[in-house]
C-alpha atoms as a PDB file:
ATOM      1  CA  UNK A   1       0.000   0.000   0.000  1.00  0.00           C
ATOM      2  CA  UNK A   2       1.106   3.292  -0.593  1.00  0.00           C
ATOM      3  CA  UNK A   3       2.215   6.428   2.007  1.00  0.00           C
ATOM      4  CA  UNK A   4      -0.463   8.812   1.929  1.00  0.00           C
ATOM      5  CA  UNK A   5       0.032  12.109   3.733  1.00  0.00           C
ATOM      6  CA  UNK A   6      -2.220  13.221   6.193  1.00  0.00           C
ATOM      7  CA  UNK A   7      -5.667  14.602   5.253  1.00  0.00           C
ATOM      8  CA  UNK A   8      -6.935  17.564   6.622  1.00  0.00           C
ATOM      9  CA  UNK A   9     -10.119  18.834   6.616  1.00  0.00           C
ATOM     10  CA  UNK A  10     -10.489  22.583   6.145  1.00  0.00           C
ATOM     11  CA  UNK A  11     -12.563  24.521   8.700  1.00  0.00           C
ATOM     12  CA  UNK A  12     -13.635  22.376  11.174  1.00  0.00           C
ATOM     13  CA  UNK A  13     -11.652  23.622  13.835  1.00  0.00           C
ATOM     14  CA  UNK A  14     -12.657  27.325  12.816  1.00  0.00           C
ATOM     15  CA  UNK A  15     -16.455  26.473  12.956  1.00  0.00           C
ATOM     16  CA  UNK A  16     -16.040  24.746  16.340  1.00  0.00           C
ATOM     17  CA  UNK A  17     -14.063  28.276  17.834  1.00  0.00           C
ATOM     18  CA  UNK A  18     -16.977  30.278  15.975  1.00  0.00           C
ATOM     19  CA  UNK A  19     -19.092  27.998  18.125  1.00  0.00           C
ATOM     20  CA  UNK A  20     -17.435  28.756  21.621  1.00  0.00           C
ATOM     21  CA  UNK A  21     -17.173  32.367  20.673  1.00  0.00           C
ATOM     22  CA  UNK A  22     -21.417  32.147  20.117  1.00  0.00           C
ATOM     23  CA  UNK A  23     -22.563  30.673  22.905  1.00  0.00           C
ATOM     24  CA  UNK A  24     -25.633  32.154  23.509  1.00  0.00           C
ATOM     25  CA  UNK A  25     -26.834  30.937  19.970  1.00  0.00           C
ATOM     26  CA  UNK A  26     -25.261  27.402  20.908  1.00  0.00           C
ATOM     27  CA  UNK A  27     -27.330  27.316  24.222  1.00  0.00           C
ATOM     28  CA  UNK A  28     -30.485  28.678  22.339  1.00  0.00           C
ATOM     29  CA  UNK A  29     -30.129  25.964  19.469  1.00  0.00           C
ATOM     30  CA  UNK A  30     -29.203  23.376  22.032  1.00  0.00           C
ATOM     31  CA  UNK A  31     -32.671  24.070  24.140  1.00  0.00           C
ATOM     32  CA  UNK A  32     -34.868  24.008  20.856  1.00  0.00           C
ATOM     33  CA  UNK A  33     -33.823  20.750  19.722  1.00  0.00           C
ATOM     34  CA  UNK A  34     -34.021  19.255  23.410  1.00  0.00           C
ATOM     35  CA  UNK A  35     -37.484  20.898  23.477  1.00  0.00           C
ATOM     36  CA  UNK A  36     -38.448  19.181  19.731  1.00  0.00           C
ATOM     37  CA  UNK A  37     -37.211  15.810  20.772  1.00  0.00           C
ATOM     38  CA  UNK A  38     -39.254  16.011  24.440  1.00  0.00           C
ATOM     39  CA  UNK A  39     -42.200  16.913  22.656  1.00  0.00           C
ATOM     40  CA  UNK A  40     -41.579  14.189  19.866  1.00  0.00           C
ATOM     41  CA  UNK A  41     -40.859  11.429  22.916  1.00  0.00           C
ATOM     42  CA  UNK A  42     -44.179  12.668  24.673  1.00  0.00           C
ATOM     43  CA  UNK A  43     -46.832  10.453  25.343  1.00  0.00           C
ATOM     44  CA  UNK A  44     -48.379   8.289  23.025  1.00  0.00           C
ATOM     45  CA  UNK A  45     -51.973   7.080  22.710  1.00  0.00           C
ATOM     46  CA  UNK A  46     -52.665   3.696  24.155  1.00  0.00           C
ATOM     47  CA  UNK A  47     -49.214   3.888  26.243  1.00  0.00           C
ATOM     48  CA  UNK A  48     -50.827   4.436  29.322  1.00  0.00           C
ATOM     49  CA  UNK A  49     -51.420   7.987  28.967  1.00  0.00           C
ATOM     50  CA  UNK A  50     -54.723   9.454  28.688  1.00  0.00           C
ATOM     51  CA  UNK A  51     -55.367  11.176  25.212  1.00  0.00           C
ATOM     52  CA  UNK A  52     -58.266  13.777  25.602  1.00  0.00           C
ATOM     53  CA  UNK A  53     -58.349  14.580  21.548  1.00  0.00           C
ATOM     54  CA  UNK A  54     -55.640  17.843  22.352  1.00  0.00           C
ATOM     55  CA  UNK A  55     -53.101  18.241  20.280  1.00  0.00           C
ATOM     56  CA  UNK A  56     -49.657  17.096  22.095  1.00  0.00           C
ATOM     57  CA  UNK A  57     -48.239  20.608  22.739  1.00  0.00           C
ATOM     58  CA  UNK A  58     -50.956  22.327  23.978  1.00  0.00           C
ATOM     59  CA  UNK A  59     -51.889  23.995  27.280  1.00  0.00           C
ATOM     60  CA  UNK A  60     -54.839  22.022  29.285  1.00  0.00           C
ATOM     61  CA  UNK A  61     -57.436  24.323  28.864  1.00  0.00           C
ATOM     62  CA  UNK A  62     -60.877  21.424  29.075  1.00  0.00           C
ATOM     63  CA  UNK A  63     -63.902  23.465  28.984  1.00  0.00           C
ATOM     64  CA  UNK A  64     -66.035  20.809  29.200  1.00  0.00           C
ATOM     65  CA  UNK A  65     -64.906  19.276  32.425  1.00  0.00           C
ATOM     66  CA  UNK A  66     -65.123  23.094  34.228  1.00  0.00           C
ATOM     67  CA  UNK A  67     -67.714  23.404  36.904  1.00  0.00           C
ATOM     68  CA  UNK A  68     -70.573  26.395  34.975  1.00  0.00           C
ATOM     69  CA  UNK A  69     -71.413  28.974  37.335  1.00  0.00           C
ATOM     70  CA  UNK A  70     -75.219  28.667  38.573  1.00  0.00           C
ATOM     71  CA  UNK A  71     -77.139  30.775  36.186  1.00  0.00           C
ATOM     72  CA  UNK A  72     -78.917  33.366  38.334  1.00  0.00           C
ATOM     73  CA  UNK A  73     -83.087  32.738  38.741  1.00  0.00           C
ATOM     74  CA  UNK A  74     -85.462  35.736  39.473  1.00  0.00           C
ATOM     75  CA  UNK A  75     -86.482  35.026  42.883  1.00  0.00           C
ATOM     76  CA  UNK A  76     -89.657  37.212  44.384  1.00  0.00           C
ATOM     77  CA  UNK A  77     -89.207  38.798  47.936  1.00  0.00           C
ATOM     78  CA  UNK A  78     -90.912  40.279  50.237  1.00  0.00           C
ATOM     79  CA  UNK A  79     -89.218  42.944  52.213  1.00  0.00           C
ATOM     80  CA  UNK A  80     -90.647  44.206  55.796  1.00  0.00           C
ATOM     81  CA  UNK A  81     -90.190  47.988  54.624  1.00  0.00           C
ATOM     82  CA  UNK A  82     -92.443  48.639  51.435  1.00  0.00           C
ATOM     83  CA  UNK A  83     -90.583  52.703  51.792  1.00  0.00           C
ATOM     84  CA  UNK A  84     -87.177  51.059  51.404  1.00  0.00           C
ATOM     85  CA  UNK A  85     -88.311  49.006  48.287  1.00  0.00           C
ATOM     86  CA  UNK A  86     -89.778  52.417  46.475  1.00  0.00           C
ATOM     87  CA  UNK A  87     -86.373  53.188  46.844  1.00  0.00           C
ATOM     88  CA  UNK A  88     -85.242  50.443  44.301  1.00  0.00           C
ATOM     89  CA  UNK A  89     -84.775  50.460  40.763  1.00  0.00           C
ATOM     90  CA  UNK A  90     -84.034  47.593  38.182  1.00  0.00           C
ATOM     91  CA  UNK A  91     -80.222  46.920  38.595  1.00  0.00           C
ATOM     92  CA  UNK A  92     -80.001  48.227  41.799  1.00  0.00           C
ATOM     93  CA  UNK A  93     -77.664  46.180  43.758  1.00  0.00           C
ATOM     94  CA  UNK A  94     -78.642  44.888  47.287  1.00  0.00           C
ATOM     95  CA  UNK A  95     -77.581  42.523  50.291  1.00  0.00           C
ATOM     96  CA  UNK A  96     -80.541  41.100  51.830  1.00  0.00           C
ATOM     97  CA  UNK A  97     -80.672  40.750  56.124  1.00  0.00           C
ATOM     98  CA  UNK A  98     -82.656  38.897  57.767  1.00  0.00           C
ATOM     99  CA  UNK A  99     -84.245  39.230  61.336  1.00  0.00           C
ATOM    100  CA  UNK A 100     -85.660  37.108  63.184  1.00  0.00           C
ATOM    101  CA  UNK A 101     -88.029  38.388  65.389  1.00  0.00           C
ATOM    102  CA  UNK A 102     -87.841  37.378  69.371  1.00  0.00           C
ATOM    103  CA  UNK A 103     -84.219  35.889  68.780  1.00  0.00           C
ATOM    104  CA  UNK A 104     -81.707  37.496  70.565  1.00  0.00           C
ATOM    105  CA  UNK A 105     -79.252  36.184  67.615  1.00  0.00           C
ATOM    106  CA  UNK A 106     -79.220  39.521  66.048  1.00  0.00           C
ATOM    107  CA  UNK A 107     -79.422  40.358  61.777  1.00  0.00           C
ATOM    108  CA  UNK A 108     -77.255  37.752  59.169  1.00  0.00           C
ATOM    109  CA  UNK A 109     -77.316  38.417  55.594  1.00  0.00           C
ATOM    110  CA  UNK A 110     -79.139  35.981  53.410  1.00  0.00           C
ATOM    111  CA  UNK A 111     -77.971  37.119  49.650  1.00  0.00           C
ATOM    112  CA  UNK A 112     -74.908  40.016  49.149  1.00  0.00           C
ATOM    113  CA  UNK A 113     -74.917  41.767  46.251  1.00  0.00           C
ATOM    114  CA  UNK A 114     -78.191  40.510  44.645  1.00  0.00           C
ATOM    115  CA  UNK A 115     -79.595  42.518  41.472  1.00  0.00           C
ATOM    116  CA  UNK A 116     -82.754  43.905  41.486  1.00  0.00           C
ATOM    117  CA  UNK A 117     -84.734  42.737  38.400  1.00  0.00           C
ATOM    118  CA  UNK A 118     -88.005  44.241  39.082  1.00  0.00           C
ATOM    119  CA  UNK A 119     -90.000  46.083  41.622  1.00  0.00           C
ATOM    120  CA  UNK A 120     -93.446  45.683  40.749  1.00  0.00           C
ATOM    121  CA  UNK A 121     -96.298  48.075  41.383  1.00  0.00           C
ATOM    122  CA  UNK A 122     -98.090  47.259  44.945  1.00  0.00           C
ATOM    123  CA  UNK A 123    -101.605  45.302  44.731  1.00  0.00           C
ATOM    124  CA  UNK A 124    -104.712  47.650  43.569  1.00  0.00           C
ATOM    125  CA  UNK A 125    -106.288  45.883  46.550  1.00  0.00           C
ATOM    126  CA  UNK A 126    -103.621  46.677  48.743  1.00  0.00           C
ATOM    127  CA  UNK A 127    -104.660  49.220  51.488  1.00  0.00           C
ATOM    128  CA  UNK A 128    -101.237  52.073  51.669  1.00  0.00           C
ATOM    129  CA  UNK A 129     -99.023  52.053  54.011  1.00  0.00           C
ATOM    130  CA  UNK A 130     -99.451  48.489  56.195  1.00  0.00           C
ATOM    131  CA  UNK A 131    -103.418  49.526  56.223  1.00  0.00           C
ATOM    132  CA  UNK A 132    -105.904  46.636  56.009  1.00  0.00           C
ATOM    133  CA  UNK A 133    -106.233  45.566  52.488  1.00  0.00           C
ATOM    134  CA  UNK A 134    -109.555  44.720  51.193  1.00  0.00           C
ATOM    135  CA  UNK A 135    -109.306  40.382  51.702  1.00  0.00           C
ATOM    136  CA  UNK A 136    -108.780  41.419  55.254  1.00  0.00           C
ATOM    137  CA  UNK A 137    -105.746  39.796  55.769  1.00  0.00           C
ATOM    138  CA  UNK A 138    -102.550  42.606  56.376  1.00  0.00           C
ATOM    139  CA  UNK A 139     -99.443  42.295  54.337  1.00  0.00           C
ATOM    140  CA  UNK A 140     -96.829  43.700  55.711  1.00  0.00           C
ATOM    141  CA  UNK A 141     -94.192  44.932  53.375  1.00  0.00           C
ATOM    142  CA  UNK A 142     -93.585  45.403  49.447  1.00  0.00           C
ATOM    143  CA  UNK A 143     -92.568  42.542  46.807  1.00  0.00           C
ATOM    144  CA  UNK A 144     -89.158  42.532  44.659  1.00  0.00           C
ATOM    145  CA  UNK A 145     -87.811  40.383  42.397  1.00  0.00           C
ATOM    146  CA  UNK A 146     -83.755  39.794  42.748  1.00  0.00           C
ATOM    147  CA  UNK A 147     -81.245  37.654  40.304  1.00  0.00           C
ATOM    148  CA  UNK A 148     -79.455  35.162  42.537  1.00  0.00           C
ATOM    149  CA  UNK A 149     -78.146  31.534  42.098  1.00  0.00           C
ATOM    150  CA  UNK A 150     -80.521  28.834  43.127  1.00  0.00           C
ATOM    151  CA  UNK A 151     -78.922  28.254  46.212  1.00  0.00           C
ATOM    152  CA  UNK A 152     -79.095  31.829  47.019  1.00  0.00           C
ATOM    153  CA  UNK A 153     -83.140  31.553  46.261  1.00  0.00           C
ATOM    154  CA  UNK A 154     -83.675  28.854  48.146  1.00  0.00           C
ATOM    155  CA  UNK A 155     -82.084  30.331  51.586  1.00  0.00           C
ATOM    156  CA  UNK A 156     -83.919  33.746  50.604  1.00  0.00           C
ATOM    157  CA  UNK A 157     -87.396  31.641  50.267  1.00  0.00           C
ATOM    158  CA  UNK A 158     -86.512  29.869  53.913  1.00  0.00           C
ATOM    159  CA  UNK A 159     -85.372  32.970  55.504  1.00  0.00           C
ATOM    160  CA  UNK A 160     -88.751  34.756  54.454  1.00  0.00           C
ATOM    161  CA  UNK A 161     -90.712  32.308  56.066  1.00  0.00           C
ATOM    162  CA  UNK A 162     -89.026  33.003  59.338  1.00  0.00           C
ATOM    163  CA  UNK A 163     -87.847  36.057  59.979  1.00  0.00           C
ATOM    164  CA  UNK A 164     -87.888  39.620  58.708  1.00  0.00           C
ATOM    165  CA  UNK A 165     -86.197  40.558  55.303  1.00  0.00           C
ATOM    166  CA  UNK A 166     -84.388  43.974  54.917  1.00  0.00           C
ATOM    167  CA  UNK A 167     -82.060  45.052  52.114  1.00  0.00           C
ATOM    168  CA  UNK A 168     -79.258  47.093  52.397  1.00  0.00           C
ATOM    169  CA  UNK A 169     -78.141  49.123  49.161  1.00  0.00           C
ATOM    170  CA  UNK A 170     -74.572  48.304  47.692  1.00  0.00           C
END
């Protein structure tokens, strides 16, 4: 066999200096390629993982398994004070307090920050101002209709049958 000389291969060690002398571009490629073969290696379907239909990749953003927010109901109330409910106007915001009446427990608020969705006009039979109306049978107070979530309604509609309702403006 025959003496070859040495082969050298132009500019390999002048790209590996450039190299050293860049190193925040070295780091930066370095990182993106780690990144594309993590992402590559990710789970799989059927390898134990789950696979909820999202692109691999993605942030976890699953509507569908989010608890909705109660959607408000227009519940009716009566409040003790039929002058504080003239007061009121559609959109009005209000906390209702209850009181119940020989209890030495004091006021505890029911609903905060309730919306007024109506105040409706006082009975045509109703007698003004906590009078006697016509059936004979006195109603104290004035009607008004507030947005809350069911659970909300359902305290307001127990807490009404006990005790005293008042609002407070917010």
């Amino acid at each position: 066999m025959p003496h070859f000389a040495p082969l050298r291969v132009r500019g390999g060690r002048h790209q590996l200096h450039r190299l050293v002398r860049h190193r925040r571009r070295a780091v930066a490629a370095g990182l993106a390629v780690t990144a594309a073969a993590l992402v590559a290696a990710g789970p799989h379907p059927g390898a134990g993982a789950q696979d909820d239909g999202r692109a691999r990749g993605h942030p976890v953003s699953d509507r569908a398994r989010e608890r909705p927010a109660a959607r408000p109901v227009a519940a009716p109330v009566r409040i003790a004070d039929a002058a504080t409910v003239r007061l009121l106007a559609p959109g009005d915001r209000v906390d209702v307090v209850a009181s119940e009446e020989g209890s030495g427990d004091g006021a505890s608020v029911i609903a905060r920050g309730a919306r007024v969705v109506k105040v409706p006009d006082p009975d045509p039979g109703a007698a003004p101002e906590g009078g006697v109306p016509e059936g004979g049978v006195p109603e104290a107070g004035a009607l008004v209709v507030l947005a809350v979530p069911p659970a909300t309604a359902h305290r307001l509609v127990g807490a009404g049958a006990r005790a005293r309702l008042a609002v407070t403006l917010c």
